[in-house]
Protein backbone atom coordinates (compact mmCIF):
# COMPACT_ATOMS: atom_id res chain seq x y z
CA UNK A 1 100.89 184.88 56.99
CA UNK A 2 97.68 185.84 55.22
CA UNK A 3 96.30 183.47 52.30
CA UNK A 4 96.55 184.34 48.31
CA UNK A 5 93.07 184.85 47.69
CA UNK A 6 93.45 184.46 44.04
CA UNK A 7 94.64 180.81 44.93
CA UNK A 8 90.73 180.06 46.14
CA UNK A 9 87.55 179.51 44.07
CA UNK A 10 84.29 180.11 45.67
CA UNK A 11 80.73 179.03 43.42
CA UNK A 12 77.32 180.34 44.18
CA UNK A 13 74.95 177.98 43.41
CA UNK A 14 71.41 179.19 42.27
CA UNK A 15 69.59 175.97 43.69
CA UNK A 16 69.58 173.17 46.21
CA UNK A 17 69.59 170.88 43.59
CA UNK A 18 72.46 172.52 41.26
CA UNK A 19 74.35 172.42 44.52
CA UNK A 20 73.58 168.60 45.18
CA UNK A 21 74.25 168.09 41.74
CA UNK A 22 77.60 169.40 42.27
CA UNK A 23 78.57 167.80 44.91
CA UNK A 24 77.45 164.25 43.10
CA UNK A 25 79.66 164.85 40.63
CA UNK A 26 82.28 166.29 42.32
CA UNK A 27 82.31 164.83 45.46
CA UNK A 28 84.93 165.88 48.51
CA UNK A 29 86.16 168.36 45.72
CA UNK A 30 83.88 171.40 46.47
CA UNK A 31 82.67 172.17 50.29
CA UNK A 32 80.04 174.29 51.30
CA UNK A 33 80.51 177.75 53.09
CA UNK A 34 77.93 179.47 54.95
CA UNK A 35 78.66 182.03 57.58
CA UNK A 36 82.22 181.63 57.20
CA UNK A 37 82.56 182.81 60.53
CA UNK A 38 85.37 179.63 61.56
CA UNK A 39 86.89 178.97 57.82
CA UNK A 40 87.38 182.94 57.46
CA UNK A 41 89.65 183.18 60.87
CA UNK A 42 91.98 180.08 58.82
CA UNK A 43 91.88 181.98 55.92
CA UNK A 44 93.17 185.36 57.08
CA UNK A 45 95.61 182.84 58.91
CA UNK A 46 96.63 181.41 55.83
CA UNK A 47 95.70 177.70 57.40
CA UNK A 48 92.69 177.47 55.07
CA UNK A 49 93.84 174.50 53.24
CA UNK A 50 90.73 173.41 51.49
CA UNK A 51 90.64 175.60 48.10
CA UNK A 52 86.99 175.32 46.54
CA UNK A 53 83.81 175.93 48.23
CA UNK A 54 80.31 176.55 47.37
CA UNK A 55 77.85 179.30 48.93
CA UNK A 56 74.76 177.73 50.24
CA UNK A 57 74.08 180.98 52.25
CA UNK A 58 71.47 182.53 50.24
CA UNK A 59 69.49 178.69 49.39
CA UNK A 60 66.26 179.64 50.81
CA UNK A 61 66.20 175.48 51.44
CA UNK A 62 68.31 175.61 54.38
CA UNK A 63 66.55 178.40 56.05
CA UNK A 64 63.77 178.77 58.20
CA UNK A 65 62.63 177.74 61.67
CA UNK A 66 59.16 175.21 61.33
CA UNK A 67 57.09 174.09 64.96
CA UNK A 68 54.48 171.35 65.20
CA UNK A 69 53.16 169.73 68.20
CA UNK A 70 56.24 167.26 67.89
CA UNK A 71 59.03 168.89 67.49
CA UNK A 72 60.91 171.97 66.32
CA UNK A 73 62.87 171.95 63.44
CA UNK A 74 65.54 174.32 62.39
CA UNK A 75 67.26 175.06 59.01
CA UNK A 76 70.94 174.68 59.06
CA UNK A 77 71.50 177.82 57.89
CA UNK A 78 69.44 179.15 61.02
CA UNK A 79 71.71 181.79 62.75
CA UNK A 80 72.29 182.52 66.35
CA UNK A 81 70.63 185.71 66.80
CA UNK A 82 67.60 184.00 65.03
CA UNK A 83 67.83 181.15 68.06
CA UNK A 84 68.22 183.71 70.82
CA UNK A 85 64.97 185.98 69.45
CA UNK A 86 62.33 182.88 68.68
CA UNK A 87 59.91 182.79 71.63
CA UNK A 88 59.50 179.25 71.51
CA UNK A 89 63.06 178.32 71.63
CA UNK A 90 63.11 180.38 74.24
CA UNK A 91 60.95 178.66 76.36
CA UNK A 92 61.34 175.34 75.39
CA UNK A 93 65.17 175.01 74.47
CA UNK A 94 66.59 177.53 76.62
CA UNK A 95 70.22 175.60 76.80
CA UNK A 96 70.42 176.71 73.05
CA UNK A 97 69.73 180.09 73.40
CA UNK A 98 71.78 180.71 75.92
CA UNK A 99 74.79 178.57 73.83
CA UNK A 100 74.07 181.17 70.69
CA UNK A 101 74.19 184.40 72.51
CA UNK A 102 77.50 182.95 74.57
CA UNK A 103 78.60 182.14 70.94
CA UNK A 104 81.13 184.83 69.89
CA UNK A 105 80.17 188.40 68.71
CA UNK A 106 76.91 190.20 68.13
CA UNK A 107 78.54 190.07 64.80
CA UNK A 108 79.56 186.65 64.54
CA UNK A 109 76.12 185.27 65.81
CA UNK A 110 74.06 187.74 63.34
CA UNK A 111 76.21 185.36 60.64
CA UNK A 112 77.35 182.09 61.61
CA UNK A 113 74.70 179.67 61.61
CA UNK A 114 73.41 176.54 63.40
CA UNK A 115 74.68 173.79 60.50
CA UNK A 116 78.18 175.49 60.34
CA UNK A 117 78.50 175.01 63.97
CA UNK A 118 78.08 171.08 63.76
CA UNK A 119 80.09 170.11 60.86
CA UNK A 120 82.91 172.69 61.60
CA UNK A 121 83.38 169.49 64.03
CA UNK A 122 84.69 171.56 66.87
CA UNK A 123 84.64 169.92 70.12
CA UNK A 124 84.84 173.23 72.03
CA UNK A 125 81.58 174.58 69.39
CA UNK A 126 78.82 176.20 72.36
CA UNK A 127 75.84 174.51 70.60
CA UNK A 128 76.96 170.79 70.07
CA UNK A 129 76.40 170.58 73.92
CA UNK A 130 72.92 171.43 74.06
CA UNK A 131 71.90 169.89 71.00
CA UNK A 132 72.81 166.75 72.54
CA UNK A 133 71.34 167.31 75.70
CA UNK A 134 67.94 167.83 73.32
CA UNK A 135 68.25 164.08 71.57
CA UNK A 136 68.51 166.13 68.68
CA UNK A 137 68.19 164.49 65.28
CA UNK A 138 70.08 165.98 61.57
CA UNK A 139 68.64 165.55 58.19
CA UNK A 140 71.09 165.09 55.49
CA UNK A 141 70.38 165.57 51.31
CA UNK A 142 72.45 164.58 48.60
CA UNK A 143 71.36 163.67 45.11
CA UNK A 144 70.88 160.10 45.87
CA UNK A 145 68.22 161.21 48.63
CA UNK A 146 67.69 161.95 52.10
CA UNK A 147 68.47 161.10 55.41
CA UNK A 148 67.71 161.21 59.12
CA UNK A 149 69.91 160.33 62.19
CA UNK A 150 70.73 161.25 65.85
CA UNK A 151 73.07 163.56 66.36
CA UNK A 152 74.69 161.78 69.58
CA UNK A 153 76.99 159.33 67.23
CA UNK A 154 77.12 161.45 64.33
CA UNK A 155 80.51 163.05 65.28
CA UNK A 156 83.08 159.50 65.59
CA UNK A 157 86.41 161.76 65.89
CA UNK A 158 88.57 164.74 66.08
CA UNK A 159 86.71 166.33 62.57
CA UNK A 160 85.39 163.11 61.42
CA UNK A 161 81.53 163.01 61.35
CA UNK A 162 79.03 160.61 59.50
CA UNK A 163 78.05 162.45 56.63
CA UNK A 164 79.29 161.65 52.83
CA UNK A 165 81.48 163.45 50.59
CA UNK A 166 78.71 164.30 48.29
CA UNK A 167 76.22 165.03 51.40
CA UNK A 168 74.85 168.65 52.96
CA UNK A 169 73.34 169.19 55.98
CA UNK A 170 70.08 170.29 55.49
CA UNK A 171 67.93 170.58 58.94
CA UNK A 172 68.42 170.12 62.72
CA UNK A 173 64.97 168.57 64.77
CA UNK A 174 64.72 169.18 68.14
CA UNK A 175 62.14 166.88 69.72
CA UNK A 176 59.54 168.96 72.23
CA UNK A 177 59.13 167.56 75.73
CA UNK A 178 55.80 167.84 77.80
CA UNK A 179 57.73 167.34 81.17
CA UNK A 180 59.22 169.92 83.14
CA UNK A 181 63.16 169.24 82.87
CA UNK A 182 65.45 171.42 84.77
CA UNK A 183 68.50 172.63 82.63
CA UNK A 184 71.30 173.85 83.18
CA UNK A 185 74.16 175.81 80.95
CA UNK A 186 77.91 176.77 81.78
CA UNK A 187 80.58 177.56 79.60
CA UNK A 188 83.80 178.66 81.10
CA UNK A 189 86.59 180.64 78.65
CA UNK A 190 89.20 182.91 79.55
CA UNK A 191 86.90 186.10 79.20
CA UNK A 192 82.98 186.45 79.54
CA UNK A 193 82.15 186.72 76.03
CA UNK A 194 83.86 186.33 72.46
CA UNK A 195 86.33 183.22 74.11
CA UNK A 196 86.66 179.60 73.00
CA UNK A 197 85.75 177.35 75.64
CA UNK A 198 87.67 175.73 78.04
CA UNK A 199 85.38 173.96 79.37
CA UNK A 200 81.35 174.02 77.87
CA UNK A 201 78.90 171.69 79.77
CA UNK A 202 74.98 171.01 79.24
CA UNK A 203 72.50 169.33 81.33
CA UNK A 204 68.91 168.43 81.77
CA UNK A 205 67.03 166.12 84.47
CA UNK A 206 63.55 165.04 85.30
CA UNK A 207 62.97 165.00 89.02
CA UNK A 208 60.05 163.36 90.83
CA UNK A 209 59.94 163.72 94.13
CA UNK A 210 63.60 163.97 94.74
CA UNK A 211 64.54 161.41 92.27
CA UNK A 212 66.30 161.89 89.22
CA UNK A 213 63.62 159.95 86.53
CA UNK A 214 65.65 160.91 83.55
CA UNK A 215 68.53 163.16 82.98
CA UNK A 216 71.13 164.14 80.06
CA UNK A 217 74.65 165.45 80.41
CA UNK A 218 77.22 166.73 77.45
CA UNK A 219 80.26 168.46 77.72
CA UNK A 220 82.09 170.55 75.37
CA UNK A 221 86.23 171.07 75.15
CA UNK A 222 87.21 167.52 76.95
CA UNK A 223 87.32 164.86 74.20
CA UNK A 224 88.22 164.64 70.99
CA UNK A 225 84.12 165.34 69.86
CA UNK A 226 81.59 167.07 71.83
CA UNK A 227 80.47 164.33 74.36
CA UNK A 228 77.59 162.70 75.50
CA UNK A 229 78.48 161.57 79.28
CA UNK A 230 76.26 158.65 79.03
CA UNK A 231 77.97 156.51 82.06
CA UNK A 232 77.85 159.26 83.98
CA UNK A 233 74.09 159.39 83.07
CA UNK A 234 73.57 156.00 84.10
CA UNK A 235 74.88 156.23 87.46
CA UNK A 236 72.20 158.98 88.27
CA UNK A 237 69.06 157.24 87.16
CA UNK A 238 66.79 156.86 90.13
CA UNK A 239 68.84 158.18 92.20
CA UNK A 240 68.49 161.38 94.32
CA UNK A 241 71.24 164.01 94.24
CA UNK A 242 72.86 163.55 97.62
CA UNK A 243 76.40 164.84 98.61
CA UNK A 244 77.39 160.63 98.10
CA UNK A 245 75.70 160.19 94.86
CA UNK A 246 77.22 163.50 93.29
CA UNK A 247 80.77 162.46 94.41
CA UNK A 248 80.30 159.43 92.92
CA UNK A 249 78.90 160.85 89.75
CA UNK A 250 82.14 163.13 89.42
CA UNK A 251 84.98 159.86 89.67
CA UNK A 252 82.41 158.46 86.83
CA UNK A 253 82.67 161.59 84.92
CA UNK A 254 86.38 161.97 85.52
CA UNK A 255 86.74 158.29 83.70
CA UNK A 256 84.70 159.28 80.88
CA UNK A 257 86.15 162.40 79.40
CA UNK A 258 89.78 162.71 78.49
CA UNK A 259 90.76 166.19 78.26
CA UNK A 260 93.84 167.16 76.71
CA UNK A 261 96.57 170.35 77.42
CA UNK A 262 96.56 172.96 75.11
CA UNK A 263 97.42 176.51 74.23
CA UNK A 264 93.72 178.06 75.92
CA UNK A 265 94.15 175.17 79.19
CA UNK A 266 95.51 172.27 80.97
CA UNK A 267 93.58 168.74 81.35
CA UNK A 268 93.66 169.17 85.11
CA UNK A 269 92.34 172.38 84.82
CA UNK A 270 89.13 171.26 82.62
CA UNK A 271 88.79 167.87 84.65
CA UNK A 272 88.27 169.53 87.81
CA UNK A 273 85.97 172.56 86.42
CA UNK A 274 84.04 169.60 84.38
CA UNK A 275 83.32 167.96 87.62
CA UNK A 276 82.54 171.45 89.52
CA UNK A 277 80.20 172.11 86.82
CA UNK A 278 78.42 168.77 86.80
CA UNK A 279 78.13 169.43 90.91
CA UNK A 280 76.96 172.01 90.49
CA UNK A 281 74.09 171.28 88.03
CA UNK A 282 73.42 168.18 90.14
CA UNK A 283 73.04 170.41 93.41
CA UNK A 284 70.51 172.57 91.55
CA UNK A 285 68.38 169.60 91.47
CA UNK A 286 68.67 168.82 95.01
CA UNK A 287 67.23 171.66 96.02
């Protein structure tokens, strides 16, 4: 059953700060489209139950991909296909890249953007992952000011997140890393490209000698929010990757996600590929 368009209204700001304003004095009344690329599938669906938005795509605000020696930081309305072609992205955050161009269409990542992907609030979204594996940090604006925080904690349930009615994201900083970390990408669907995730996982370590100095692990599709596997984490620290350690690591893992059945998988299913995957990113670093 398609939706009555008629029944929607859609603004188009001409500023950041008429949107803001907005928002202030409307606030959880008006919410922001970009790409559309997530809230246009609900709408041909007719599941689109929100009914007023406002267009940030064309705020020039949003946009725009900035490096210094510190970090990187991206625009939320920063699209896929601009992730996948900047060089230093590319070298630096290649879990990113690879989670944009495993992200849907050509057509779909020439449109949907970086921002629209976190507070859609989707815990099978591709980037979520590796932005978490990054320590990742998300700047949020609203009339009353502005705001940094990390993005681990930001999302604290199925489509909840820590950001105000009256708030919009603004930015995304990625902070740049002189070590040499290892990383490591996997997303399992049902097809090789254009499929929601049944299982998405994300990983990065820092190995000295054999020993794991430092490592970070998310996982996509097997909680209620995209998940930071921070015990699992813990029981790797200074340890090296042996066949004792990584069955160890994959009981912790299996106590810290909770995967669920639904109409794309089964919990089994995405428990046991969740600990494959974290194998074998772990054997990777043994060798």
């Amino acid at each position: 059953m398609r939706a009555y368009i008629p029944a929607y209204d859609l603004r188009v700001p001409g500023s950041l700060s008429e949107t803001l304003a907005l928002l202030s004095r409307e606030p959880g009344v008006w919410q922001p489209f970009a790409g559309g690329t997530d809230l246009m599938v609900l709408l041909e669906a007719g599941k689109l139950s929100h009914k007023r938005y406002l267009s940030v795509a064309k705020l020039e605000d949003l946009r725009g991909i900035d490096v210094t020696t510190a970090d990187v930081t991206l625009g939320a309305l920063t699209t896929y296909s601009e992730i996948q072609n900047h060089r230093l992205l590319q070298k630096e955050f290649p879990l990113l890249c690879t989670a944009a161009r495993e992200t849907g269409s050509i057509a779909t990542q020439n449109r949907g953007t970086l921002g629209g992907n976190i507070v859609n609030a989707s815990p099978a979204a591709d980037s979520p992952p590796a932005l978490l594996v990054y320590d990742a940090e998300i700047e949020l604006i609203s009339a009353r000011g502005v705001r940094w925080l990390p993005y681990h904690g930001f999302h604290t349930g199925y489509k909840k997140m820590q950001i105000a009615p009256d708030e919009l994201l603004r930015a995304v900083r990625l902070p740049r890393r002189v070590k040499k970390w290892r990383q490591y990408y996997r997303k399992v669907g049902t097809r090789r490209a254009q499929a929601i995730s049944k299982v998405c996982f994300a990983g990065a370590a820092l190995v000295e000698k054999g020993t794991i100095r430092d490592v970070r692990i998310a996982l996509g599709s097997v909680a209620p929010i995209v998940l930071r596997a921070v015990k699992t984490e813990d029981a790797l620290f200074g340890k090296k990757a042996t066949p004792t350690i990584i069955a160890a690591a994959r009981e912790t893992l299996a106590q810290e996600i909770a995967p669920i059945d639904d109409i794309r998988s089964t919990a089994r299913y995405r428990l046991r590929v969740a600990q494959n995957l974290l194998e074998e990113f772990l054997s990777q670093l043994a060798k």
